[in-house]
C-alpha atoms as a PDB file:
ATOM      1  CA  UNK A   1      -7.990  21.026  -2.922  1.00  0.00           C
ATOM      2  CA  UNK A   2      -4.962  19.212  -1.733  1.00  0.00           C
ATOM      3  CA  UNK A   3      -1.421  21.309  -1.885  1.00  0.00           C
ATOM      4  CA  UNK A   4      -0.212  17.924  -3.386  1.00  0.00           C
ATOM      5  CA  UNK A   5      -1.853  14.813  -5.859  1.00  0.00           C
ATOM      6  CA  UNK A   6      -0.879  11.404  -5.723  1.00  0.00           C
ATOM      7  CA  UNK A   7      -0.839  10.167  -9.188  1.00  0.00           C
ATOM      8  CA  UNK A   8      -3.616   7.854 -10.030  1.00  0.00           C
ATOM      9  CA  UNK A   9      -2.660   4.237 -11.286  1.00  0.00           C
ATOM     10  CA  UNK A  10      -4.296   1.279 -13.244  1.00  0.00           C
ATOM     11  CA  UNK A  11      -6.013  -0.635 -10.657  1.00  0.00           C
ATOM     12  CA  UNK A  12      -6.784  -3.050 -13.297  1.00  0.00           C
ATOM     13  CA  UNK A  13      -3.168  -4.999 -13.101  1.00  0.00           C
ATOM     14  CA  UNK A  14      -1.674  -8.395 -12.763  1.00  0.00           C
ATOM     15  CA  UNK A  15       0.624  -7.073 -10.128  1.00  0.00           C
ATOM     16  CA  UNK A  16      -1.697  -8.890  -7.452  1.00  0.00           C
ATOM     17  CA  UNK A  17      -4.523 -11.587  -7.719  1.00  0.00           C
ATOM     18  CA  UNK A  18      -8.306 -10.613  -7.535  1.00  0.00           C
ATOM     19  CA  UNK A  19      -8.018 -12.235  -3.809  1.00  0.00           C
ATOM     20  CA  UNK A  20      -5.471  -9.476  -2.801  1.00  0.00           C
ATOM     21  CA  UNK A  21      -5.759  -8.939   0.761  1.00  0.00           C
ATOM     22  CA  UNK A  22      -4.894  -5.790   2.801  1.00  0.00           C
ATOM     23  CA  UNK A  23      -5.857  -5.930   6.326  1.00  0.00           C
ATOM     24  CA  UNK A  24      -6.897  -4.991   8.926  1.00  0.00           C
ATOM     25  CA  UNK A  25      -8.275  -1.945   7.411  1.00  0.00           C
ATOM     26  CA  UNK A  26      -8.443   0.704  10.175  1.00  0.00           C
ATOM     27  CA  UNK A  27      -5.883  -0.758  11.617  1.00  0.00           C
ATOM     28  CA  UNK A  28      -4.081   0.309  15.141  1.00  0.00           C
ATOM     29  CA  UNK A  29      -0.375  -0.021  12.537  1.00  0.00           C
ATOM     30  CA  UNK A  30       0.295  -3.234  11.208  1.00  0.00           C
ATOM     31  CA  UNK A  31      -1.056  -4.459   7.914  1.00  0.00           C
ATOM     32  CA  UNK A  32      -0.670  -8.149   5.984  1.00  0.00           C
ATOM     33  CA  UNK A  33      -0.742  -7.708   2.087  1.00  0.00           C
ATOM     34  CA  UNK A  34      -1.882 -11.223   1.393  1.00  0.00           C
ATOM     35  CA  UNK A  35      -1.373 -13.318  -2.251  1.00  0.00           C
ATOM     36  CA  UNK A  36       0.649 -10.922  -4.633  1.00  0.00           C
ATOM     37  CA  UNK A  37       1.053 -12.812  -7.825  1.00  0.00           C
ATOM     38  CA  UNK A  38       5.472 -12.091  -7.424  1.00  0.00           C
ATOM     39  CA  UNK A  39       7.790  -9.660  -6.646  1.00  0.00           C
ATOM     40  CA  UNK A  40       6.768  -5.845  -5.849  1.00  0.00           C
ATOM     41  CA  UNK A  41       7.862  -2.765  -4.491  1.00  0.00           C
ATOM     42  CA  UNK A  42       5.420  -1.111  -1.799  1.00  0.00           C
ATOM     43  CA  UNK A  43       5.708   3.070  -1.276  1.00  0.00           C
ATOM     44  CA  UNK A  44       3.424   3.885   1.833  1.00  0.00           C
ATOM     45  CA  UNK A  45       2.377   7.941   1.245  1.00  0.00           C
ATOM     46  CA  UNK A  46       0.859  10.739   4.075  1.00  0.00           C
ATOM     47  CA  UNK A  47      -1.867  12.268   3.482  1.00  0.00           C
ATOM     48  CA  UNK A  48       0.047  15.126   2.100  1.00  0.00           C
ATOM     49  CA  UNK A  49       1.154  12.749  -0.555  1.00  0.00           C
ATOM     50  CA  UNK A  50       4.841  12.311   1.016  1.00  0.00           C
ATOM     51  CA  UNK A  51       6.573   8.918   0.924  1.00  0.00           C
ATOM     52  CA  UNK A  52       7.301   7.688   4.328  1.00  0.00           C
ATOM     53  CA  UNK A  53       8.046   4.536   3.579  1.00  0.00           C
ATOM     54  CA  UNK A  54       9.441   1.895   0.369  1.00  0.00           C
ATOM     55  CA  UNK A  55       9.514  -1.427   0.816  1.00  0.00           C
ATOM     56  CA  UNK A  56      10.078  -4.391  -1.409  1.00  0.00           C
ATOM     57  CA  UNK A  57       8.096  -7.411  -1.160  1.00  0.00           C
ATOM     58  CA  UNK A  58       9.293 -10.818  -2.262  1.00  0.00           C
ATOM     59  CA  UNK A  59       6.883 -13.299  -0.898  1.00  0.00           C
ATOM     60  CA  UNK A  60       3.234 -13.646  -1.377  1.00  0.00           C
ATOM     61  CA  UNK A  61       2.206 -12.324   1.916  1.00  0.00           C
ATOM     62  CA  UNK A  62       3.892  -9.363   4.000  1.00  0.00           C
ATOM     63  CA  UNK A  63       3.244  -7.413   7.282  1.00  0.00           C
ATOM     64  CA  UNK A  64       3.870  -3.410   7.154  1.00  0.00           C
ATOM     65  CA  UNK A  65       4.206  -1.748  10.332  1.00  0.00           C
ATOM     66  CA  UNK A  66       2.414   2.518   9.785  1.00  0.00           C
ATOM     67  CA  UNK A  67       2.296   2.381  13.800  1.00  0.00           C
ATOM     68  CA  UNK A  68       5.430   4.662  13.952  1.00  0.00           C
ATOM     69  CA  UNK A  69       4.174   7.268  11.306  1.00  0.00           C
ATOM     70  CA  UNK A  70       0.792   7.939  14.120  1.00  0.00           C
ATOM     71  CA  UNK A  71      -2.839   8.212  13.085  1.00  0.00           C
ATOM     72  CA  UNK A  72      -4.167   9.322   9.435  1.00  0.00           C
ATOM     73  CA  UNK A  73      -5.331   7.942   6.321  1.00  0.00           C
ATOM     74  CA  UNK A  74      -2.319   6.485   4.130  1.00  0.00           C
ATOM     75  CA  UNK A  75      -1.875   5.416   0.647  1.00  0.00           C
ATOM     76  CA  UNK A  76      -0.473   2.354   0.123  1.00  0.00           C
ATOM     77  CA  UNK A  77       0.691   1.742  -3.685  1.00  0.00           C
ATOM     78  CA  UNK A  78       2.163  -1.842  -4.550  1.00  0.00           C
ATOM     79  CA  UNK A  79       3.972  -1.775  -7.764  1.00  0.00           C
ATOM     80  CA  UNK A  80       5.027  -5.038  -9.494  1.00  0.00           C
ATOM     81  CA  UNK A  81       6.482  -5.398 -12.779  1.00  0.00           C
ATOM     82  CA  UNK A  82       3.066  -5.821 -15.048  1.00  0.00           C
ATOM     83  CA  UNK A  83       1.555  -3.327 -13.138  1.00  0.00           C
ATOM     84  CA  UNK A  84       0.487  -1.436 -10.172  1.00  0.00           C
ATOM     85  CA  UNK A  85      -2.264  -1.131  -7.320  1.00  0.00           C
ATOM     86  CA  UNK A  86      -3.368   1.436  -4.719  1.00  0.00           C
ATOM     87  CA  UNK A  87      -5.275   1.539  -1.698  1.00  0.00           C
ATOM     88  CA  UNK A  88      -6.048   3.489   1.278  1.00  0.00           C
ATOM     89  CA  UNK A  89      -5.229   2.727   4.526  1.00  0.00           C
ATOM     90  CA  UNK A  90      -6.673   3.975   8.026  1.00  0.00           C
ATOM     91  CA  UNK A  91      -4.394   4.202  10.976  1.00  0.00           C
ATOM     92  CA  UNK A  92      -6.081   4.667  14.499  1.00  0.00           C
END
């Protein structure tokens, strides 16, 4: 059991399209998030569930760089205003 949870969200939102795009996925640190549906707010978390990074995201497509935060599994959760969306992320 992990010391800390990451709340679970609806992945069932309108915050992105169905053709939502993360990727590469492993990646060696940059990701594109590809066709939101409008304005979000991205929090990148460790795997011990801290946030190491918030971003907001105005355009339909976006590059992250996790390069600097070294190898692990992230969470990536994109929140817009009619809902949210989470995904995990592998960093080689």
């Amino acid at each position: 059991k992990t010391a800390y949870e990451i709340p679970k969200r609806d992945w069932s939102s309108d915050v992105c399209s169905s053709d939502l795009s993360i990727s590469p996925n492993p990646t060696d640190g940059v990701v594109r998030i590809e066709k939101l549906s409008g304005p979000a707010s991205v929090e990148i978390f460790n795997a011990l569930g801290q946030t190491v990074r918030r971003q907001e995201i105005n355009e339909p497509s976006s590059t992250i760089d996790l390069s600097e935060f070294g190898s692990g599994i992230y969470l990536i959760d994109i929140t817009g205003e009619s809902g949210s969306f989470q995904t995990k992320v592998i960093v080689r």
